[in-house]
Structure formats: C-alpha cells, structure tokens
C-alpha atoms as a PDB file:
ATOM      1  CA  UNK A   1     -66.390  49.644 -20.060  1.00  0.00           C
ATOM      2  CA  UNK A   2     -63.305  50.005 -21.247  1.00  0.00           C
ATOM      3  CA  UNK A   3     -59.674  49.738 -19.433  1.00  0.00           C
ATOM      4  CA  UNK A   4     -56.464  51.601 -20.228  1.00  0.00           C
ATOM      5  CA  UNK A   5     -53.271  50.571 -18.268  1.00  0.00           C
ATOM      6  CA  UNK A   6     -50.038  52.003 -18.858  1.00  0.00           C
ATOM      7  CA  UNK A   7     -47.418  50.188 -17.058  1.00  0.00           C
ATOM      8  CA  UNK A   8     -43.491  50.015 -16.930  1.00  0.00           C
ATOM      9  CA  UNK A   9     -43.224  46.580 -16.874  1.00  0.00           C
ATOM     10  CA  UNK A  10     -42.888  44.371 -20.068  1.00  0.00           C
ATOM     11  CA  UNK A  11     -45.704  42.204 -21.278  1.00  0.00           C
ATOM     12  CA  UNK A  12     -46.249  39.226 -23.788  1.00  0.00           C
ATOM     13  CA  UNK A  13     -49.354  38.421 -24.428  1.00  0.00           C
ATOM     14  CA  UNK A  14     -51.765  34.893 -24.800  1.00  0.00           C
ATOM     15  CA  UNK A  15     -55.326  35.020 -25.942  1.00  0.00           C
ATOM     16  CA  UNK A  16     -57.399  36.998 -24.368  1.00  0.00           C
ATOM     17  CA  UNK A  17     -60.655  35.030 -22.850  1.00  0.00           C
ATOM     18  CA  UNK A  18     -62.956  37.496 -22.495  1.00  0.00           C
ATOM     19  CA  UNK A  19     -61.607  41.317 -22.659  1.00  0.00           C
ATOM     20  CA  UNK A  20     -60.008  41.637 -26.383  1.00  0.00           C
ATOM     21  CA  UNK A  21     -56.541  44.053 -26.132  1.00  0.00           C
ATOM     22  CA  UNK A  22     -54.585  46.535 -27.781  1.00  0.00           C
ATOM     23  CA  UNK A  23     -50.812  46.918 -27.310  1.00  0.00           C
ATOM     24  CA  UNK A  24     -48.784  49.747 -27.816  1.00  0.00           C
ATOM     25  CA  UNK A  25     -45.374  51.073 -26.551  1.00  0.00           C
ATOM     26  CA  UNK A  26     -45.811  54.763 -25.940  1.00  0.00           C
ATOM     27  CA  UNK A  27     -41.997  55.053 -24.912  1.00  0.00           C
ATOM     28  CA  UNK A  28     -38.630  52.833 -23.755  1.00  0.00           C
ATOM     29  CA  UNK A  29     -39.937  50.688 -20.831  1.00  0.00           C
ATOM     30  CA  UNK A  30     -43.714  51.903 -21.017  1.00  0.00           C
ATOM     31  CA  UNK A  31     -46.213  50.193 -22.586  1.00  0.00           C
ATOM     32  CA  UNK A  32     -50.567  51.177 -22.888  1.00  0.00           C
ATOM     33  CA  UNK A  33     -53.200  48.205 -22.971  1.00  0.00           C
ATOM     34  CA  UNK A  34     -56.654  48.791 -24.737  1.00  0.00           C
ATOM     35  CA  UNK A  35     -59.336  46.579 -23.275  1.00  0.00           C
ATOM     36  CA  UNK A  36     -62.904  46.519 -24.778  1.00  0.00           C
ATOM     37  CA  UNK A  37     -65.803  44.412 -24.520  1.00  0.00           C
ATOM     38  CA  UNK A  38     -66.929  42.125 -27.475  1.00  0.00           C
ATOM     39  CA  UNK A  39     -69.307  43.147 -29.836  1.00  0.00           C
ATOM     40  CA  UNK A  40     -71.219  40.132 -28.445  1.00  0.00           C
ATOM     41  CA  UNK A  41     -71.266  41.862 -24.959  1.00  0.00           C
ATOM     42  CA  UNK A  42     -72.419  45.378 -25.626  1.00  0.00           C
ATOM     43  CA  UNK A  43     -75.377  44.317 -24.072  1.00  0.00           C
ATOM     44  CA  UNK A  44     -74.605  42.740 -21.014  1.00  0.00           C
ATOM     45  CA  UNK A  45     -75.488  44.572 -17.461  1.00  0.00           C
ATOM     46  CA  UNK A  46     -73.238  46.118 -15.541  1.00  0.00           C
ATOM     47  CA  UNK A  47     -72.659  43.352 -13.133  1.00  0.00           C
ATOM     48  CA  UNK A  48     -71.899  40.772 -16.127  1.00  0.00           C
ATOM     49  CA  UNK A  49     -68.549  39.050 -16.034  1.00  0.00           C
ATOM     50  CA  UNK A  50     -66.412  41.278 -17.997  1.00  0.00           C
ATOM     51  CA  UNK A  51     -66.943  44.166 -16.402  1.00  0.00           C
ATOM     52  CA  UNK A  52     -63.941  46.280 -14.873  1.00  0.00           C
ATOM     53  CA  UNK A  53     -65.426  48.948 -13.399  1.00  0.00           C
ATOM     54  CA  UNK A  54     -66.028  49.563  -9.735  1.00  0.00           C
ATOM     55  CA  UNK A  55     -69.753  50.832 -10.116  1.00  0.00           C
ATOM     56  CA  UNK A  56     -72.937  49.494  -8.490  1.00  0.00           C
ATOM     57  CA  UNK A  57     -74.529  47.693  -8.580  1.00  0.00           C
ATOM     58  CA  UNK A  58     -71.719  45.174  -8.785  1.00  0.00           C
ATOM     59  CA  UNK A  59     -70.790  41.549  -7.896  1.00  0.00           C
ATOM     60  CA  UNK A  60     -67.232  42.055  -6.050  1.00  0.00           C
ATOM     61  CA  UNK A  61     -66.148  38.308  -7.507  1.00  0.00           C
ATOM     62  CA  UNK A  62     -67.089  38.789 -10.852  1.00  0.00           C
ATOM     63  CA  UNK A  63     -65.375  42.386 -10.747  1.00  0.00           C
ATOM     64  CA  UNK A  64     -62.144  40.688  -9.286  1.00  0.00           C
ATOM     65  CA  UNK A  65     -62.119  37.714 -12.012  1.00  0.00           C
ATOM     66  CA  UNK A  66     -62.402  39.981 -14.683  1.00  0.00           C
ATOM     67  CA  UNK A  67     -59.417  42.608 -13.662  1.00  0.00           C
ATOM     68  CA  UNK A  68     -57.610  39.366 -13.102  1.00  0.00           C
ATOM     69  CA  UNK A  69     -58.100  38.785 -16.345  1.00  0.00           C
ATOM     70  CA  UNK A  70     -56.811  41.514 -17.829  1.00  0.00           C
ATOM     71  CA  UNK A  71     -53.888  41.394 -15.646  1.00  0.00           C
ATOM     72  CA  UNK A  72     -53.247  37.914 -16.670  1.00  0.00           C
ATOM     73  CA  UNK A  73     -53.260  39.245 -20.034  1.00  0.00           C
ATOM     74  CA  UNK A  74     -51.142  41.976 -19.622  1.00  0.00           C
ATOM     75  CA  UNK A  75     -48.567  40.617 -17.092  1.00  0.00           C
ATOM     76  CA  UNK A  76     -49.335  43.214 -14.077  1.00  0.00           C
ATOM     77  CA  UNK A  77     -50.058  42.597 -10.932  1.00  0.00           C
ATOM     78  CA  UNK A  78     -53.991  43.829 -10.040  1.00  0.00           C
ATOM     79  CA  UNK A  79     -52.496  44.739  -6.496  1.00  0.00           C
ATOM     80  CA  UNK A  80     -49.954  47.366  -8.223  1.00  0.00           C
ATOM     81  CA  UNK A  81     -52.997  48.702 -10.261  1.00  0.00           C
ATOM     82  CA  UNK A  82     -54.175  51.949  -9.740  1.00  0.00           C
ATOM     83  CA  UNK A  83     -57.535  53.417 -10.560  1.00  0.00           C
ATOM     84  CA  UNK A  84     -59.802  56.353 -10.410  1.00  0.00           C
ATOM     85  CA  UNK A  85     -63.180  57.365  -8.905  1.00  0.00           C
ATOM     86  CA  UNK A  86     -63.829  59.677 -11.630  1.00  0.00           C
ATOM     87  CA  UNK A  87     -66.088  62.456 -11.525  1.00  0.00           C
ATOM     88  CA  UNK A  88     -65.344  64.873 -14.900  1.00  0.00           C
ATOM     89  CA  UNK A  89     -63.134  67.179 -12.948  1.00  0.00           C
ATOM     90  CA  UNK A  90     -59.755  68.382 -13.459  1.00  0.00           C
ATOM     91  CA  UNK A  91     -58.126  67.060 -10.416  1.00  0.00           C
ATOM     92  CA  UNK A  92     -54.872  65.340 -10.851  1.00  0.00           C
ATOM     93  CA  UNK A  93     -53.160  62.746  -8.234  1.00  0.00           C
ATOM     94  CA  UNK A  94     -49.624  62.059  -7.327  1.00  0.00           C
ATOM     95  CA  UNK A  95     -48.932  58.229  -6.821  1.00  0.00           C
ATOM     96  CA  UNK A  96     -46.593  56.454  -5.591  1.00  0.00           C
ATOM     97  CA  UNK A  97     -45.947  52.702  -4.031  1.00  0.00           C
ATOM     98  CA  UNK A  98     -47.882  53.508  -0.557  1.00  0.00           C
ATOM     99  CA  UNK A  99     -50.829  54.694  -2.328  1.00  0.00           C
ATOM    100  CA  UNK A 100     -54.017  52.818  -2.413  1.00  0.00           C
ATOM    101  CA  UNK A 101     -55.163  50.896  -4.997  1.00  0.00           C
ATOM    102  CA  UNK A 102     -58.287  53.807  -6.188  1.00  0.00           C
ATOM    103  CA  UNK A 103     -58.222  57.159  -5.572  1.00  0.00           C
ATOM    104  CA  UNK A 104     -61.324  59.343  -5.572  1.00  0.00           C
ATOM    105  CA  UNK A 105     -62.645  62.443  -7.116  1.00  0.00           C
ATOM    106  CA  UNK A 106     -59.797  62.703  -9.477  1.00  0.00           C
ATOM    107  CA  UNK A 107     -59.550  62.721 -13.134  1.00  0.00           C
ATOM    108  CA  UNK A 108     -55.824  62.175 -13.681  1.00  0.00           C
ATOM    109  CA  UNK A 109     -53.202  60.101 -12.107  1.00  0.00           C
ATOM    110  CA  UNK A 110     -49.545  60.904 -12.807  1.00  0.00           C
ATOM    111  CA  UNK A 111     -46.627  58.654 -11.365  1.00  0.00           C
ATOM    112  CA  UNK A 112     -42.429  58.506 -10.959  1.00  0.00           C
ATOM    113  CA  UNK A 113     -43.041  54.477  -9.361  1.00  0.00           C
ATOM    114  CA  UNK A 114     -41.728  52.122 -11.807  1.00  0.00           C
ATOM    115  CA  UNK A 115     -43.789  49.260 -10.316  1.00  0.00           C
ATOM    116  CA  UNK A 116     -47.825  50.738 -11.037  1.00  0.00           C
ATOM    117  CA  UNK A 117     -49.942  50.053 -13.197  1.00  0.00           C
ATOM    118  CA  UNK A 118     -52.103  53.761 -13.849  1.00  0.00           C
ATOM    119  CA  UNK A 119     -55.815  52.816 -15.312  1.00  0.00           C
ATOM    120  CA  UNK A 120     -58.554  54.769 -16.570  1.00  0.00           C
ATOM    121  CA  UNK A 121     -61.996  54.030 -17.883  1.00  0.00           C
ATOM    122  CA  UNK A 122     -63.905  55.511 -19.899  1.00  0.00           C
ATOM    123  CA  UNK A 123     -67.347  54.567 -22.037  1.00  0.00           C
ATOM    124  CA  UNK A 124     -67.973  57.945 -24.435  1.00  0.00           C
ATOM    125  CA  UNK A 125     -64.916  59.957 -22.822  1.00  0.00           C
ATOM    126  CA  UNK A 126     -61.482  60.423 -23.722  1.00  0.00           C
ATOM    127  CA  UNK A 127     -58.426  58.350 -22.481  1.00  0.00           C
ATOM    128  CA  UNK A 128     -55.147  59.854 -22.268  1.00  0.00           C
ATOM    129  CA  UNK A 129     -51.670  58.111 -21.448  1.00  0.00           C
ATOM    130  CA  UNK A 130     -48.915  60.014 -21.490  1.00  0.00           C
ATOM    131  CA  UNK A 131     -45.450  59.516 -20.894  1.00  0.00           C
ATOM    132  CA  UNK A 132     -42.200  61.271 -20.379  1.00  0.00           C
ATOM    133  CA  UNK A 133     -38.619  60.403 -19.279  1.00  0.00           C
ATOM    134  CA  UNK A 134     -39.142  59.677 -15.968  1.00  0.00           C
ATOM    135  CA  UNK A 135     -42.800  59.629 -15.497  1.00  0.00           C
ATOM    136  CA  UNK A 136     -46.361  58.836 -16.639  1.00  0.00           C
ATOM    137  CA  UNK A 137     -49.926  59.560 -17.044  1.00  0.00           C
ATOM    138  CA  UNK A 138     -53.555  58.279 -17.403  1.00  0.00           C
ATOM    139  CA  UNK A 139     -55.963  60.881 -17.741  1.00  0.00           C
ATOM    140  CA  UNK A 140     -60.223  60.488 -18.252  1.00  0.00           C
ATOM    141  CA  UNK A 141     -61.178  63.491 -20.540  1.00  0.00           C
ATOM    142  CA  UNK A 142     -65.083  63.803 -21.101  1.00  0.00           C
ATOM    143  CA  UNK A 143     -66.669  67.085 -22.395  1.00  0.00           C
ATOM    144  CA  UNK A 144     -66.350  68.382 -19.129  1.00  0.00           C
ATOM    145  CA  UNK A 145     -62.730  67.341 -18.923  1.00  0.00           C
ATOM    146  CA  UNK A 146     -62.260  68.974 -21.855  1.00  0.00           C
ATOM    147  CA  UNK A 147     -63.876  72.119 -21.065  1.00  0.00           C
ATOM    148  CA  UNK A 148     -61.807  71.893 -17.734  1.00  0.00           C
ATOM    149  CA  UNK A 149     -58.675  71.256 -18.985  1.00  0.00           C
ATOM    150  CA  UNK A 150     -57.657  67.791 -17.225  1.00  0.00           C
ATOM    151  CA  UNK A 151     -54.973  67.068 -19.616  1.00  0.00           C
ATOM    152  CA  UNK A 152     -53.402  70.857 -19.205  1.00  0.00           C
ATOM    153  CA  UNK A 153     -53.663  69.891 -15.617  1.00  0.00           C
ATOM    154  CA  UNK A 154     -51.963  66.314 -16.270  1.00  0.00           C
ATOM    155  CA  UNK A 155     -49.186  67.797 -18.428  1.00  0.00           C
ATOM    156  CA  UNK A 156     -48.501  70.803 -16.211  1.00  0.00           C
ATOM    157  CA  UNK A 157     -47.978  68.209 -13.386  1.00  0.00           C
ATOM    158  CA  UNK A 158     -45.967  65.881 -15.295  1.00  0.00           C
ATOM    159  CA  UNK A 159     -43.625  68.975 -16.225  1.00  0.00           C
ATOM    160  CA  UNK A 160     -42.584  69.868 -12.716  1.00  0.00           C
ATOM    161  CA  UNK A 161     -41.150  66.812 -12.326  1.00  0.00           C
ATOM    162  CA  UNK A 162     -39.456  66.373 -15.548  1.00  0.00           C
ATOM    163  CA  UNK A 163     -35.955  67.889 -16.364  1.00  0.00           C
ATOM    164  CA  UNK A 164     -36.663  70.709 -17.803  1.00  0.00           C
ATOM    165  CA  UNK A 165     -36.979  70.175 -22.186  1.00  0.00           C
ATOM    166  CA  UNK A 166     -37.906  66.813 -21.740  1.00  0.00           C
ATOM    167  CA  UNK A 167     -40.498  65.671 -24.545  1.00  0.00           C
ATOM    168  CA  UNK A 168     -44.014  63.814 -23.632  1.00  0.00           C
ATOM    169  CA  UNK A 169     -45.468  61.398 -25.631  1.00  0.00           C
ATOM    170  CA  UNK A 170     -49.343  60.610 -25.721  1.00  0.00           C
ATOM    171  CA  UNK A 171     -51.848  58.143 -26.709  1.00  0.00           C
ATOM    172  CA  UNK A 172     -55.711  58.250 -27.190  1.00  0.00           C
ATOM    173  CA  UNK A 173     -57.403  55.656 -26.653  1.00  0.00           C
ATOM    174  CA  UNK A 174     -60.639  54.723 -28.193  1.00  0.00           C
ATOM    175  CA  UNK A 175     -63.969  56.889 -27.552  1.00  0.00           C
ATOM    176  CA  UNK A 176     -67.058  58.103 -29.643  1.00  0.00           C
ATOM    177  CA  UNK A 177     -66.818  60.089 -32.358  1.00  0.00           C
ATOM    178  CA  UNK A 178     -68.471  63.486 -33.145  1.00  0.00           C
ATOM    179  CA  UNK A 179     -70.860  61.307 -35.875  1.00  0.00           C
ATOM    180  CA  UNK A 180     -72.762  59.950 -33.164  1.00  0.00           C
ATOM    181  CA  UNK A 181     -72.022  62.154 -30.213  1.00  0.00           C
ATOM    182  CA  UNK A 182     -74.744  64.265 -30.176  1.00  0.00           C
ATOM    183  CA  UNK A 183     -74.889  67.014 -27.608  1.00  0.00           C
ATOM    184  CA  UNK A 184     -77.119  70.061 -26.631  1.00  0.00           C
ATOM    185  CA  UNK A 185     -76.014  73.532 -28.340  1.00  0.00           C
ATOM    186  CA  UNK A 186     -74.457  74.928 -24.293  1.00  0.00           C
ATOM    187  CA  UNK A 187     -71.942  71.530 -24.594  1.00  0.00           C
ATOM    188  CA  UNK A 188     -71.361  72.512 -28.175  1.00  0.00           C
ATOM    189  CA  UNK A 189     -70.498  76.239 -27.268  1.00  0.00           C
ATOM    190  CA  UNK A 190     -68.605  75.137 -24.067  1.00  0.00           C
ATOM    191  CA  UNK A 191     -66.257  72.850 -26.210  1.00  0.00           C
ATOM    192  CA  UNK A 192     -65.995  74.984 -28.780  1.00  0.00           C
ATOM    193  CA  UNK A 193     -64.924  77.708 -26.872  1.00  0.00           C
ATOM    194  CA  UNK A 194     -61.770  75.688 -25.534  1.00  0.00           C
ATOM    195  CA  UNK A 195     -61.655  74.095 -28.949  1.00  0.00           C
ATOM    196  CA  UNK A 196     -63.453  75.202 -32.075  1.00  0.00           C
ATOM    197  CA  UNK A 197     -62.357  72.719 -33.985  1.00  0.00           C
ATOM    198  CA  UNK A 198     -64.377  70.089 -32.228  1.00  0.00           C
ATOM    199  CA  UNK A 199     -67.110  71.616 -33.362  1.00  0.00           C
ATOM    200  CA  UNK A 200     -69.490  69.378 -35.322  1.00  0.00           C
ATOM    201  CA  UNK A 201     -72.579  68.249 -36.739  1.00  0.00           C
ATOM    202  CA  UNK A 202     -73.571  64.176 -36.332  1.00  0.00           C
ATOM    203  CA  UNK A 203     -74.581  61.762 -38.880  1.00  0.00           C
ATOM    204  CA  UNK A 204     -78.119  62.670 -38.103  1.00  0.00           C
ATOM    205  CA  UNK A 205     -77.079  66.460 -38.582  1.00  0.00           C
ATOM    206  CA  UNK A 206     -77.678  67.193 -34.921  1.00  0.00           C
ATOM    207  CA  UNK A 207     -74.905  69.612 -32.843  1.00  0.00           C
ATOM    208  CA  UNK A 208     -71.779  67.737 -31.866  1.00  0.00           C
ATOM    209  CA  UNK A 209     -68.458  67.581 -30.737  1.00  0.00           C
ATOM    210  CA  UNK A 210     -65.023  65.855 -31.492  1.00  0.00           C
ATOM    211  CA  UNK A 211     -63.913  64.769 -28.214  1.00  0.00           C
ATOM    212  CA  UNK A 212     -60.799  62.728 -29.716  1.00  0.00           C
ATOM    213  CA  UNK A 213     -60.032  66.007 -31.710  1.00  0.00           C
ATOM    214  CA  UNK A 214     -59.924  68.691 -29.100  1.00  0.00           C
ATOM    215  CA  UNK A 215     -57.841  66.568 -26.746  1.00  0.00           C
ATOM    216  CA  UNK A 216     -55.236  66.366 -29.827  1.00  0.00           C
ATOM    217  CA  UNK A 217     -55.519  69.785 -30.135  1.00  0.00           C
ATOM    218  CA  UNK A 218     -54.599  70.436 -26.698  1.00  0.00           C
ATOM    219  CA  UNK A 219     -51.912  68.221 -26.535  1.00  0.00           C
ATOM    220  CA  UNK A 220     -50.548  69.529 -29.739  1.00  0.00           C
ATOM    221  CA  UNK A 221     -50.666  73.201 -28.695  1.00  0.00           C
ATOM    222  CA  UNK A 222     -48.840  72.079 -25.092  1.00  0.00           C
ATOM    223  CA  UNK A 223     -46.024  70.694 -27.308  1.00  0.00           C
ATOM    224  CA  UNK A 224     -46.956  67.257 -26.472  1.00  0.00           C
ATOM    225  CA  UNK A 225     -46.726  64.291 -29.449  1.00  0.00           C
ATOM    226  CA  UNK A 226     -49.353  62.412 -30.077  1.00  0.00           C
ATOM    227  CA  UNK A 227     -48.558  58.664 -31.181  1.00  0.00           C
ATOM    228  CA  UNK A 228     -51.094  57.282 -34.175  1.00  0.00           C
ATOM    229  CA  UNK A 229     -53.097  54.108 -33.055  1.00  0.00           C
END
C-alpha cells in the first residue's frame, strides 16, 4: 500500500528503514509525503511489517510500528494523523482537531487545522493533495471516483471556505498507468464519458483507462494547478 500525508508542519528527513519517501512542498507551510513499498516487498501479505493500511486481516503491532515509521520519517505525530475508510464514493469530510483519528465511508478529507496530518491510500487508484491558502486536501480517486467526481466534490468544498479567487494547488501521487490497467469496455465507457481522454488501449492492446490523466483533466478544467512530480 501506499501512504500520502500532507501536513503543515515542517519535516527533515533520515533514512527511511523500511517505507522509501517522496517529498514535495505543494505550497508555503504544506508539504506531501510519498510512501511505497520496496520492490523487494511487492510480495509480502497484507499483515507483513510495512504495511499501513487498516485492512484485515491485520496484526495491530505490526500496523502501529510501521505508521510509526513513517511518522518518524516524516516528523508527524501518528496521533494527529488522519485517515480514511475508503469505499470509491464521492463523500468528502470536514476535519478538525476533535476529530478521530479515521473516518469512514468517505473518499476525501479536507481541513482548516494546522496541526493534522490528512492521509490517503491507494494501490491502483488515484491520490490527490491539494492545497489552498488556508486549507487542504487528500482525496482517493479510483475509476469510480473518477466517474463520481470526488475531486469536484473535494475542490467544491475546499472553495467555500477559501476567500473567494484564491488559487489551489494539486499533486498526484503515484498510481497505475493506462498500459497495464486493463478494464472491461462499461469502465472504459463510464470514464470516458466524464473524461474521453482517458480513454486507452494497454500494452497488451486490451480497453483501458488513464486514471492519472482524467484526474488532471478535472483539476485543470476546475482551474486548479497541478504541480509536476
């Protein structure tokens, strides 16, 4: 699985143990961390030790160690983290410093708290950070997602509590590509029909879709820029 934490606070980092990371500052005072397994790990179980997410079945320690890890890593607190139980919807949370540290059956988690640390997961999907002057975003995009519009849903929230004309800047994170996601022609047409330039063909010349590309299209037609990795 795969972790990405936007957070307010500053970080330095020391090498990582287990979970390899990406930094990038999206905007003044906001930073996004990439975590990814090892190539050596792809084919560990879902209970192995650098696991992040909260799936079963699960070993609670191991989970812990790992996200303490990370945060180690990335100078956050895990108690100030805040996660998703994502189910490919287009529900977006508010959050703030009394919320919990997951919130269910959302897709999107948007925050004003200076203090959090918003993550997402994803394996094949899309992750989205966002941020704007005052606030920002994690958002998990899959096909659905996409098809949904979670990240109109994200931006739209993020806007009503912006002054109004305030820019947003995004990142993607890492996903798979349309060369080896292949999909069945009803998740090509869906797609396509929100965004026909995802349309695709794979590597092996079966249907597909550019996840990474119709999210950047959508950002890019809400007026939203789109930082390069």
């Amino acid at each position: 699985m795969m972790t990405m934490t936007t957070s307010t606070s500053r970080a330095s980092f020391a090498e990582p143990r287990v979970t390899p990371l990406e930094q990038h500052r999206l905007a003044p005072g906001v930073e996004v961390h990439l975590s990814g397994r090892s190539l050596g790990s792809v084919t560990a179980s879902i209970d192995s030790d650098d696991n992040l997410a909260h799936h079963r079945p699960h070993s609670p320690g191991r989970l812990a160690a790992a996200r303490s890890r990370v945060a180690m890593v990335t100078r956050t607190d895990p108690d100030r983290w805040v996660t998703m139980r994502q189910v490919h919807g287009r529900e977006v949370a508010l959050v703030d410093g009394a919320s919990g540290r997951e919130v269910r059956g959302v897709d999107g988690l948007v925050t004003r708290a200076t203090d959090l640390a918003l993550v997402v997961m994803a394996a094949d999907c899309v992750p989205v950070l966002i941020a704007g002057a005052t606030t920002i975003a994690a958002v998990h995009a899959g096909w659905r997602g996409v098809v949904a519009g979670t990240v109109s849903a994200a931006v739209e929230r993020m806007r009503m509590l912006e002054d109004a004309g305030a820019g947003l800047d995004a990142l993607i994170g890492p996903c798979i590509g349309p060369c080896c996601y292949e999909v069945g022609p009803e998740v090509r047409d869906a797609v396509g029909a929100r965004a026909m330039s995802a349309v695709a063909t794979s590597a092996a010349g079966a249907p597909s879709v550019d996840l990474a590309g119709a999210v950047r299209d959508e950002l890019e037609s809400l007026g939203v820029a789109v930082a390069d990795r």
